[in-house]
Each structure stands twice: as C-alpha cells, then as structure tokens.
C-alpha atoms as a PDB file:
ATOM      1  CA  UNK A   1      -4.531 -15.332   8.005  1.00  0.00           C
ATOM      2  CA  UNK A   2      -3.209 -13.197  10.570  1.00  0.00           C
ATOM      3  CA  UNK A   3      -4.026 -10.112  11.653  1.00  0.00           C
ATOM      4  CA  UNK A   4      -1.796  -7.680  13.458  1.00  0.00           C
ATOM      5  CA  UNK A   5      -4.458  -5.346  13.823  1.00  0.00           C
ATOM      6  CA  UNK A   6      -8.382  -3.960  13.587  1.00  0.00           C
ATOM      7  CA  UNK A   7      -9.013  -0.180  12.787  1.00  0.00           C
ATOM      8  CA  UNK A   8     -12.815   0.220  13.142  1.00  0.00           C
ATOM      9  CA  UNK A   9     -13.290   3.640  11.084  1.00  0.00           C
ATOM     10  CA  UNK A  10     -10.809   5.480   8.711  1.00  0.00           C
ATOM     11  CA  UNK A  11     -11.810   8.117   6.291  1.00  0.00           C
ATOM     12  CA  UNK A  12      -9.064   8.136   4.356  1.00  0.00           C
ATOM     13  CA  UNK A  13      -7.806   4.629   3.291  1.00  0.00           C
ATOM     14  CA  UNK A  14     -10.750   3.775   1.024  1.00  0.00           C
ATOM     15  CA  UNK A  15     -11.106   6.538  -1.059  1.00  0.00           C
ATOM     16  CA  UNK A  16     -14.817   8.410  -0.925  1.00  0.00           C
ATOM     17  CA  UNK A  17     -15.964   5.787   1.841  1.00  0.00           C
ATOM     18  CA  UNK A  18     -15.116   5.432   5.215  1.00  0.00           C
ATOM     19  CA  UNK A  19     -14.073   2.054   5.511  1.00  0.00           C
ATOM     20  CA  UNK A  20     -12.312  -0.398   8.629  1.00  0.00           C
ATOM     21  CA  UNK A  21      -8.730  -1.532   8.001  1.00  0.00           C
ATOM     22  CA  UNK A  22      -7.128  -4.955   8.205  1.00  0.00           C
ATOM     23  CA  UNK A  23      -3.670  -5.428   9.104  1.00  0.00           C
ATOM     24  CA  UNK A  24      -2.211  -8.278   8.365  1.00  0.00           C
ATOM     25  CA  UNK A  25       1.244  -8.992  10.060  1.00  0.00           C
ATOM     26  CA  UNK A  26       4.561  -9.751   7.975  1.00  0.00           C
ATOM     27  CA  UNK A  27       6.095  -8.764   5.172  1.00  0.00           C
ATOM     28  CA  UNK A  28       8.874  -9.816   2.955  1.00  0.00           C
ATOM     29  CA  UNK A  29      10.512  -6.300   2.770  1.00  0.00           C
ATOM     30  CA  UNK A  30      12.550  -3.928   5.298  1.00  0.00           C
ATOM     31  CA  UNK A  31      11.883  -0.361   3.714  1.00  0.00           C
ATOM     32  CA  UNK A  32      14.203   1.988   5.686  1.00  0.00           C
ATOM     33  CA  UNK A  33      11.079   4.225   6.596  1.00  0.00           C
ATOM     34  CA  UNK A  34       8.214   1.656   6.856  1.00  0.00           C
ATOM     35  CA  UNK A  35       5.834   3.354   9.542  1.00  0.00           C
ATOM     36  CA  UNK A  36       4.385  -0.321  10.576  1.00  0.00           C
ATOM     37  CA  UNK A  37       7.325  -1.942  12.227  1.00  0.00           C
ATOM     38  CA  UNK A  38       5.194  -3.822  14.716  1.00  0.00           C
ATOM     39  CA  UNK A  39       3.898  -5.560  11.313  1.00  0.00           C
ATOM     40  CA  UNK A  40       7.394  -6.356   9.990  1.00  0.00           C
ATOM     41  CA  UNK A  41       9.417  -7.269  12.914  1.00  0.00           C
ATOM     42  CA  UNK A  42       8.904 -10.762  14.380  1.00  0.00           C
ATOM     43  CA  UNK A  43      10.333  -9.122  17.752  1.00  0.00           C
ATOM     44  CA  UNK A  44       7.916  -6.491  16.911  1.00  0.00           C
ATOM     45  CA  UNK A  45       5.179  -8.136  16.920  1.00  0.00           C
ATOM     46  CA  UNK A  46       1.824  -7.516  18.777  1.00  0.00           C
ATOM     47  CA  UNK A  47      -1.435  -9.962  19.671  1.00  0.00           C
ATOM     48  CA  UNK A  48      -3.062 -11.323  16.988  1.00  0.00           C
ATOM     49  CA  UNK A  49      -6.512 -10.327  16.214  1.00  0.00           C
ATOM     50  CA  UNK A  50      -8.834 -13.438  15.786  1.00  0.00           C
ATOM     51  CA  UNK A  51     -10.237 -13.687  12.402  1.00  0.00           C
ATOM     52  CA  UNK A  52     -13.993 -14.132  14.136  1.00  0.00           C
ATOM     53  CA  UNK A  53     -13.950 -10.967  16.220  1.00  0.00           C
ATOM     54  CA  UNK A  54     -12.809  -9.197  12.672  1.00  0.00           C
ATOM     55  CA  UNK A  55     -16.272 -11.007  11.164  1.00  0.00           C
ATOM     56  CA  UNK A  56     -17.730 -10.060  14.040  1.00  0.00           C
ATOM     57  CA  UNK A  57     -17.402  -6.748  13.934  1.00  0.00           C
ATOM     58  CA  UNK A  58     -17.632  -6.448   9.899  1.00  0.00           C
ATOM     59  CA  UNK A  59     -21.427  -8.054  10.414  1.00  0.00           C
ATOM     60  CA  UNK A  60     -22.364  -5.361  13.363  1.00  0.00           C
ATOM     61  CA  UNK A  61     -21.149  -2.777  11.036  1.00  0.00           C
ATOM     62  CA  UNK A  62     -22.999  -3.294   7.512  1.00  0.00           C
ATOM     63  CA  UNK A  63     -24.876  -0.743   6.129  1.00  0.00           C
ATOM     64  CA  UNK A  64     -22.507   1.861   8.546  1.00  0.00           C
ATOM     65  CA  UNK A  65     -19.698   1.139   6.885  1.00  0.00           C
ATOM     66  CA  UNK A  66     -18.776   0.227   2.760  1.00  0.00           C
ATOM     67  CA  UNK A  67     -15.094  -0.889   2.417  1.00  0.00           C
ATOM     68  CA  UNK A  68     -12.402  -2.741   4.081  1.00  0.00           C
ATOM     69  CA  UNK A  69      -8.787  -1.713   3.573  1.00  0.00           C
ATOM     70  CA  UNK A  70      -6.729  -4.612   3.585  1.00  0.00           C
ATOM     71  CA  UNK A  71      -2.943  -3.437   4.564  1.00  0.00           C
ATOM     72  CA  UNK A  72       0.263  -4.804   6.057  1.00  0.00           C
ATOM     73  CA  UNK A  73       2.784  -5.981   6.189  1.00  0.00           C
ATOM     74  CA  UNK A  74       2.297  -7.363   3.177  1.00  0.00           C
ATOM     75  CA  UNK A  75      -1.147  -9.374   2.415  1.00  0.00           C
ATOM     76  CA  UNK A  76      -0.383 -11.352  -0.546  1.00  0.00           C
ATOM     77  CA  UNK A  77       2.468 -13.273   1.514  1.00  0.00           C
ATOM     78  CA  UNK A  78      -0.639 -15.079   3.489  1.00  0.00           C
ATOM     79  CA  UNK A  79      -2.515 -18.353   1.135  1.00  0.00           C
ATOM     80  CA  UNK A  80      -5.682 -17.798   2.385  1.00  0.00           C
ATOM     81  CA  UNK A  81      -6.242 -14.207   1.702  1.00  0.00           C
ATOM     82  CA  UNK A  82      -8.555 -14.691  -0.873  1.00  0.00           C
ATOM     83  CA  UNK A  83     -10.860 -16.808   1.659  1.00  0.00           C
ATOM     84  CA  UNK A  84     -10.958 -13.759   3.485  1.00  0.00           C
ATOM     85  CA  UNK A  85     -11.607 -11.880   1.174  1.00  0.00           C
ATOM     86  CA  UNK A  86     -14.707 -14.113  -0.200  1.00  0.00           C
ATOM     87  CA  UNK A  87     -16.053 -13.580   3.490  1.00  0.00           C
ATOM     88  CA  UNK A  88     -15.878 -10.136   3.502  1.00  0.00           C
ATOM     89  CA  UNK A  89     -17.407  -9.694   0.122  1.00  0.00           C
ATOM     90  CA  UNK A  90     -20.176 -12.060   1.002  1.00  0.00           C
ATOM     91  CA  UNK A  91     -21.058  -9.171   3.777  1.00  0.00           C
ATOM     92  CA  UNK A  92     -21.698  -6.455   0.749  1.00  0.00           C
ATOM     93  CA  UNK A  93     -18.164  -4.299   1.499  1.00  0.00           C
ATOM     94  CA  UNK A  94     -16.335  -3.379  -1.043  1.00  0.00           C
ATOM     95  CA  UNK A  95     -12.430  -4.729  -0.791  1.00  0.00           C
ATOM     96  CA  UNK A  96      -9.253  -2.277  -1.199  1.00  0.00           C
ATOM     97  CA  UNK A  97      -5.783  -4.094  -1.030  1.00  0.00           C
ATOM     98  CA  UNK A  98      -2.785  -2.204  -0.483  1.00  0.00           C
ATOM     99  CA  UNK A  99       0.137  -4.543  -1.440  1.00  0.00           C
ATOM    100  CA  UNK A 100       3.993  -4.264  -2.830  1.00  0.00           C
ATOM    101  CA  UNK A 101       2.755  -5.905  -6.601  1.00  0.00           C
ATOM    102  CA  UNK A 102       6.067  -8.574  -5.337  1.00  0.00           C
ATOM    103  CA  UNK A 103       3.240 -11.621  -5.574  1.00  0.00           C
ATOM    104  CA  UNK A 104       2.094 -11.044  -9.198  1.00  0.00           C
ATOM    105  CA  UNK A 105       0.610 -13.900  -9.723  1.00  0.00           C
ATOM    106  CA  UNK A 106      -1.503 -13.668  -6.562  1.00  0.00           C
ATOM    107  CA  UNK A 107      -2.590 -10.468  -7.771  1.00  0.00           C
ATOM    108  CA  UNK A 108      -3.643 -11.684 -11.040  1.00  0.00           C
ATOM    109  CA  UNK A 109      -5.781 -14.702  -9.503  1.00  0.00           C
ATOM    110  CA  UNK A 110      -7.733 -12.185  -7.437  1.00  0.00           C
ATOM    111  CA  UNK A 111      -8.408 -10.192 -10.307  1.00  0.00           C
ATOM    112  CA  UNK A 112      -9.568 -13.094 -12.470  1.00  0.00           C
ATOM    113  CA  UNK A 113     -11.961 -14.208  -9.046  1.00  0.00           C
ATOM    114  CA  UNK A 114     -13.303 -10.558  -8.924  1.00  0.00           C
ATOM    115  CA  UNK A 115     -12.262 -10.237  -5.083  1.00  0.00           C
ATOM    116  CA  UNK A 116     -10.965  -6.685  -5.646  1.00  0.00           C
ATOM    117  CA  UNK A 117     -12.475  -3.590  -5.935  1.00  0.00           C
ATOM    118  CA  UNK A 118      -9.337  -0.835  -5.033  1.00  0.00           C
ATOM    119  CA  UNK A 119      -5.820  -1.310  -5.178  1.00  0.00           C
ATOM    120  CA  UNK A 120      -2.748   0.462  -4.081  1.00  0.00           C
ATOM    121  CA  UNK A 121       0.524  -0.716  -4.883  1.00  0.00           C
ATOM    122  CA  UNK A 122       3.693   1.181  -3.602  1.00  0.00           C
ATOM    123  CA  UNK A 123       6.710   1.611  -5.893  1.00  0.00           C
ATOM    124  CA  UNK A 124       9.764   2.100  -3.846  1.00  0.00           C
ATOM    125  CA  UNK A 125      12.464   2.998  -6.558  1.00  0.00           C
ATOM    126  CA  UNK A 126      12.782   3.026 -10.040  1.00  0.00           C
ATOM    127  CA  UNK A 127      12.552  -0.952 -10.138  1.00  0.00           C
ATOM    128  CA  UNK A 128      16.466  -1.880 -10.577  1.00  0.00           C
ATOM    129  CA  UNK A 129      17.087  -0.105  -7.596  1.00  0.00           C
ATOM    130  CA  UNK A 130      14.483  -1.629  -5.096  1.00  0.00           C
ATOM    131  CA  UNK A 131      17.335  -2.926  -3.012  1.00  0.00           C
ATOM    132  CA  UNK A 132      17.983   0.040  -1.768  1.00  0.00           C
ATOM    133  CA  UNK A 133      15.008   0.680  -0.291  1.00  0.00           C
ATOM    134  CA  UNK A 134      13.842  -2.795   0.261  1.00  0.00           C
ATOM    135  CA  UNK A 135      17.026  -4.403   1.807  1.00  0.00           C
ATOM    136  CA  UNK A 136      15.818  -7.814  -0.801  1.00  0.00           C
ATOM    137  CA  UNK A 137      16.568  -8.712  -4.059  1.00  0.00           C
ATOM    138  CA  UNK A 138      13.643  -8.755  -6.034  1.00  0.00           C
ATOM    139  CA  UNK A 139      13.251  -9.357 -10.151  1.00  0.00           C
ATOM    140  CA  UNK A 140      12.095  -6.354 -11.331  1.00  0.00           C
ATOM    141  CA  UNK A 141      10.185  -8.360 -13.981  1.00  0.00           C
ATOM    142  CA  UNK A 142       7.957  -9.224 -11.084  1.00  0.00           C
ATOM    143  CA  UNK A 143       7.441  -6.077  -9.850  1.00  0.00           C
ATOM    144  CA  UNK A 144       6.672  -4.784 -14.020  1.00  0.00           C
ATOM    145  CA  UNK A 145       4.497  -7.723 -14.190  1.00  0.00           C
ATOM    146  CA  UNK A 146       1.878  -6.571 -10.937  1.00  0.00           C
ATOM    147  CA  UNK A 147       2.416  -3.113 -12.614  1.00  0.00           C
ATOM    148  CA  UNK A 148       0.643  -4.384 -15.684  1.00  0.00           C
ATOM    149  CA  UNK A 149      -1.893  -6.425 -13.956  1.00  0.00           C
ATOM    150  CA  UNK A 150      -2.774  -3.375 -11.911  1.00  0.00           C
ATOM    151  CA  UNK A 151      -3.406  -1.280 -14.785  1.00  0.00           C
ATOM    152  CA  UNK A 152      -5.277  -3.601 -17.388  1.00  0.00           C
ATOM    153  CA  UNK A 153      -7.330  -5.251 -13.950  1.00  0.00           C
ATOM    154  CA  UNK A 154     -10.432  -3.067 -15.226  1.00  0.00           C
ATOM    155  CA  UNK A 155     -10.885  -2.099 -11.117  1.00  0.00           C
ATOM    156  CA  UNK A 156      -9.896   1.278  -9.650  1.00  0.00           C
ATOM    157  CA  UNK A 157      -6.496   1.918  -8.638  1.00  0.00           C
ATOM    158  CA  UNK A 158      -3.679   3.733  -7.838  1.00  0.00           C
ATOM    159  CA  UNK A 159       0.271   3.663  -7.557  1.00  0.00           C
ATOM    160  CA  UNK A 160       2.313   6.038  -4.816  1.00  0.00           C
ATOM    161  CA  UNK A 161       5.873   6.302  -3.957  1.00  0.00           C
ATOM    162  CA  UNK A 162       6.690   7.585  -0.513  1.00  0.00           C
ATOM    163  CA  UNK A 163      10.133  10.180  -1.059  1.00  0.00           C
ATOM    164  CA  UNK A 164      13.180  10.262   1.521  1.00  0.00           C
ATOM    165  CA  UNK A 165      15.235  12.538  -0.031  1.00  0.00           C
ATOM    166  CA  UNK A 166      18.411  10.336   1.304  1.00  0.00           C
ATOM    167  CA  UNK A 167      16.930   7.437  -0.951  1.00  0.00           C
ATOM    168  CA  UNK A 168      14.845   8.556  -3.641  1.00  0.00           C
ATOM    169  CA  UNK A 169      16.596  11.760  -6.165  1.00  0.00           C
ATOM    170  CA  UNK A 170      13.344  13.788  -8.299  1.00  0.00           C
ATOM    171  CA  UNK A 171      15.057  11.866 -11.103  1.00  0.00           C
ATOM    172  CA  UNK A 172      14.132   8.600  -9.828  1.00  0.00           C
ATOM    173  CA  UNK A 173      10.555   9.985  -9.047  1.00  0.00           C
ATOM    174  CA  UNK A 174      10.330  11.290 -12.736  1.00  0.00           C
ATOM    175  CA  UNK A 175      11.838   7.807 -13.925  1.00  0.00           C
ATOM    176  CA  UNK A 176       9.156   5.672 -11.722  1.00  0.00           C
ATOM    177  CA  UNK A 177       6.457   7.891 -14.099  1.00  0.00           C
ATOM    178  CA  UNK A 178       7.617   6.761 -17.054  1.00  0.00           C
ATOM    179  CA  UNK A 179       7.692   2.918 -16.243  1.00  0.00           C
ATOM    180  CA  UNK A 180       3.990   3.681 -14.953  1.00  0.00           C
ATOM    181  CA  UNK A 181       2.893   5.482 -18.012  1.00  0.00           C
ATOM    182  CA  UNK A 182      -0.888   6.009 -18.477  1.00  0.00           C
ATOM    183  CA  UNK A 183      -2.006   5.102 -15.334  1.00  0.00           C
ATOM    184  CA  UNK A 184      -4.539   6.496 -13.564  1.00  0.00           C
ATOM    185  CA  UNK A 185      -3.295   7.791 -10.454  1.00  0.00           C
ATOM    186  CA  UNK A 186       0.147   8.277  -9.121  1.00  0.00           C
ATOM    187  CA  UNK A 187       0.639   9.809  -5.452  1.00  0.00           C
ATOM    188  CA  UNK A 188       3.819  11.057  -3.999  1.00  0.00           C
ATOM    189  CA  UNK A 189       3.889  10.733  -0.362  1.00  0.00           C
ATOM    190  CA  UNK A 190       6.047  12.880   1.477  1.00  0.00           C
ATOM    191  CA  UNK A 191       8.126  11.137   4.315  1.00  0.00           C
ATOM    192  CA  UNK A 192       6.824  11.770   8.060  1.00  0.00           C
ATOM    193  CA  UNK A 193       9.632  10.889  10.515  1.00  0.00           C
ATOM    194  CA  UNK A 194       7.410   9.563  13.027  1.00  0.00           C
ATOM    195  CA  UNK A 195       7.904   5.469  13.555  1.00  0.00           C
ATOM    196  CA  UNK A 196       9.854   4.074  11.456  1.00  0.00           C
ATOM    197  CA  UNK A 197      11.919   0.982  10.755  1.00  0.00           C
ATOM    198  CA  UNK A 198      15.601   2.937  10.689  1.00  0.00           C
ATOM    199  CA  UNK A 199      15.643   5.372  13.238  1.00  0.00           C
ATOM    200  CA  UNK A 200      18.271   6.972  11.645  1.00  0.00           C
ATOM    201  CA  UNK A 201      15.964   8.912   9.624  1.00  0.00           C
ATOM    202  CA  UNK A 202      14.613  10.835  11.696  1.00  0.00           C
ATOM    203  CA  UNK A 203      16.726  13.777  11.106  1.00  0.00           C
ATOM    204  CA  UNK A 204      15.799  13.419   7.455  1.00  0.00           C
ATOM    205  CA  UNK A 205      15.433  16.453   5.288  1.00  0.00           C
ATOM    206  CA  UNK A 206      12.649  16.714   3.040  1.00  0.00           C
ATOM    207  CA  UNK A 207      11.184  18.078   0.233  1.00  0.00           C
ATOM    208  CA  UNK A 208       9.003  21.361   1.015  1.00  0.00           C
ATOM    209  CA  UNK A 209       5.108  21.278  -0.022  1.00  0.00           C
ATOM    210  CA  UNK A 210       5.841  23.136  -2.951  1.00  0.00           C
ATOM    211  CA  UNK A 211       8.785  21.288  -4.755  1.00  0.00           C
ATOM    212  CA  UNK A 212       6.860  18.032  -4.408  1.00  0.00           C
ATOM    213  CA  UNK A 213       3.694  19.677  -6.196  1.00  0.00           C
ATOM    214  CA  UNK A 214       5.563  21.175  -8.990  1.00  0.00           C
ATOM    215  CA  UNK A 215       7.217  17.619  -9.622  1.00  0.00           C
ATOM    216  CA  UNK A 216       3.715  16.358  -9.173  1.00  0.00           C
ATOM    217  CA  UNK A 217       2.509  18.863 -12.162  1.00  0.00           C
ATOM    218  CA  UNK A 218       5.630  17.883 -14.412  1.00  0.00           C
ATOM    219  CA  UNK A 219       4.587  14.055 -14.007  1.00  0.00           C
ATOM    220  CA  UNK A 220       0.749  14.583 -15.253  1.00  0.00           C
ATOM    221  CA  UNK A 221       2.943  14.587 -18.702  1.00  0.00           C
ATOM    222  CA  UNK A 222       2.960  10.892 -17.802  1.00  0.00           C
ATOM    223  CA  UNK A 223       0.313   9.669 -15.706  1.00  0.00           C
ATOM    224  CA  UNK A 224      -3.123  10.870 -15.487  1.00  0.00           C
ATOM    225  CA  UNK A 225      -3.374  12.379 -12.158  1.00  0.00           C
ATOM    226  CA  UNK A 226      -0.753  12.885  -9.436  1.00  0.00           C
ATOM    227  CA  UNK A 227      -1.315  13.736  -6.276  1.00  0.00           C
ATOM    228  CA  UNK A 228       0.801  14.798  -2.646  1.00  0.00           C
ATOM    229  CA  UNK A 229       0.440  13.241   0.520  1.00  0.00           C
ATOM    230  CA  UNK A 230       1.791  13.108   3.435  1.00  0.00           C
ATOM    231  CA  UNK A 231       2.602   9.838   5.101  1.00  0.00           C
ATOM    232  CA  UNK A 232       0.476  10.735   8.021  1.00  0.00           C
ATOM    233  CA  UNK A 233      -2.363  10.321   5.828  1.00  0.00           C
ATOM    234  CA  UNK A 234      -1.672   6.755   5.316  1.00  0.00           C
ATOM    235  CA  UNK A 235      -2.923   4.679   8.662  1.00  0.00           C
ATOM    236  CA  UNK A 236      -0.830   2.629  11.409  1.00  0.00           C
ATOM    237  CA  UNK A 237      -1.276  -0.263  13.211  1.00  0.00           C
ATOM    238  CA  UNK A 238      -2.178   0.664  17.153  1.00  0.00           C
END
C-alpha cells in the first residue's frame, strides 16, 4: 500500500461517525475536475505516509473514533488493500471504501471476505460516455458489473455523480438513475472550482441550489433517496 495521506478526524466521510481517512495515492483515471491531483499525478505527488504510523495512530485512537474512510486515488488499483483492511478491522473500526467500481472483481472478493462495511462508488457519466470524463477507455460492462455488486453486497452504500455542467447535461444525470435503479442512495454533488485537475474549469458555470434539488426530487422516481452536495463536503488530501 501507499498512502498519500492521513486525515485524523472528519465528520463527514463516514456517514453518522466521525471517522479518519486514508488516502491512498494513484489512480487509473484523469477526471477533468478531480479535487485530489496530488493523488493522481506522479509529478504531483507528495511523501508517503508509512503504513505503521497509520496503525499507529488507528490503535491510539480506538474507542475515540469508529470508521476509517478509505479514499484515493483509487484503492482497488493497490493488491494488498485487503491486508489493510484485515488490520484495520482487527482494531474494531468499521471500513468505508470510496472507489470508481473499475476493479469489479476486487470489489466482489472484499465483499465475499466481509472487509466492508460502507461503500461509495462515483459514476462519472452515463457509462458509454465515461471517456469523457475519465480521459480512459473503460468497458462499461465493468463498470455495470461493480454497480451490481454494490447493490446486492447486503452492506450500506451509496452511488454520487459530481455535475460540471460543461460535461454532464440533466439528461445524462436522469439517464445515470435509471441504470442505478432501486438503489439506495444516489447523491449529486455539485462542482466546487477549487483544485482541480483541468484548470480550465474554473470559470465553470453551475447549476444553482435549487435546479439540482428539483432534479434530485424527479430522480426519487428511480432511486430511493437522492441527495445534494457540494464537493466541498467531500475531503482532500493536505
């Protein structure tokens, strides 16, 4: 494993529980407005955090704290994330993983060895169009594969599409619903232009408070819940 970075306390990534985050550095996608760059970019990149000051800490802090977020990046590109996650179970905290469902069959071997209790998996684009976001090619089977594993996993979860209006049309928001049918939770996450991958956002316009929560009402035709946030809500590397 490595990790890009150590947040000791955030009250928002878990939900209900405040919980530390794990970041683990590199990912296999170049989203436009990814708000971790420091993650993504090899030239980016900051000092590793040892894996035994993260135990460290996670043992000084039980019984203070109840969950670890485990974000990127992208975790399910390192092999020996489920070691980690063993270890961090084995210290009674519940486990969230926030991932891009492109390793499905990683996902579905942590599901089958229980090492999950949350996860969050962001759906760029209606899944033909993830290039566009995503600058790779991916099979969309793969993505509609995690999709399913996600939602018959039997663990709480939740799916969330962060919306640059440039990028992603209410139509393609409305679309993404209907390929998540039934689930649980759906979030839209409005687009912060704070860091960012492409600069060249940050003029972007965006969609006002109010337009994104009367497309969030239309989707609870197809999802259970869904929900606004803003990106700022959603925590970065230091």
């Amino acid at each position: 494993m490595i990790i890009g970075g150590l947040q000791h306390l955030s009250l928002i990534d878990y939900p209900g529980v405040p919980c530390a985050v794990l970041f683990t550095r590199g990912c296999n996608f170049r989203c436009h407005y990814c708000h971790n760059p420091e993650l993504v970019v090899p030239e980016q990149f900051g000092q590793e955090v040892p894996l035994a000051e993260v135990y460290g800490f996670l043992k000084l802090r039980q019984g203070k704290l109840q969950a670890v977020c485990v974000t990127g990046g992208e975790p399910t590109l390192h092999l020996d994330l489920p070691d980690m996650l063993r270890k961090i179970k084995s210290l009674d905290y519940l486990v969230k993983l926030d991932t891009n469902g492109s390793q499905p069959e990683f996902l579905e071997r942590m599901f089958d060895d229980e090492l999950l209790d949350y996860v969050a998996m962001d759906i760029k684009a209606p899944l033909a169009d993830y290039e566009k976001i995503t600058g790779v090619h991916l099979p969309q089977e793969r993505l509609a594969r995690s999709i399913e594993a996600i939602i018959t996993s039997g663990i709480e979860y939740e799916f969330r599409t962060t919306i640059v209006t440039s990028l992603t049309t209410k139509d393609d928001i409305r679309h993404i619903a209907r390929t998540i049918r039934g689930a649980r939770r759906y979030y839209l996450q409005a687009f912060v232009p704070t860091k960012m991958l492409d600069s060249r956002l940050r003029n972007e316009h965006r969609y006002s408070s109010e337009e994104l929560t009367q497309l969030a009402k239309e989707l609870e035709t197809d999802v259970q819940l869904c929900g606004v946030r803003n990106m700022s809500e959603m925590s970065e590397v230091d």
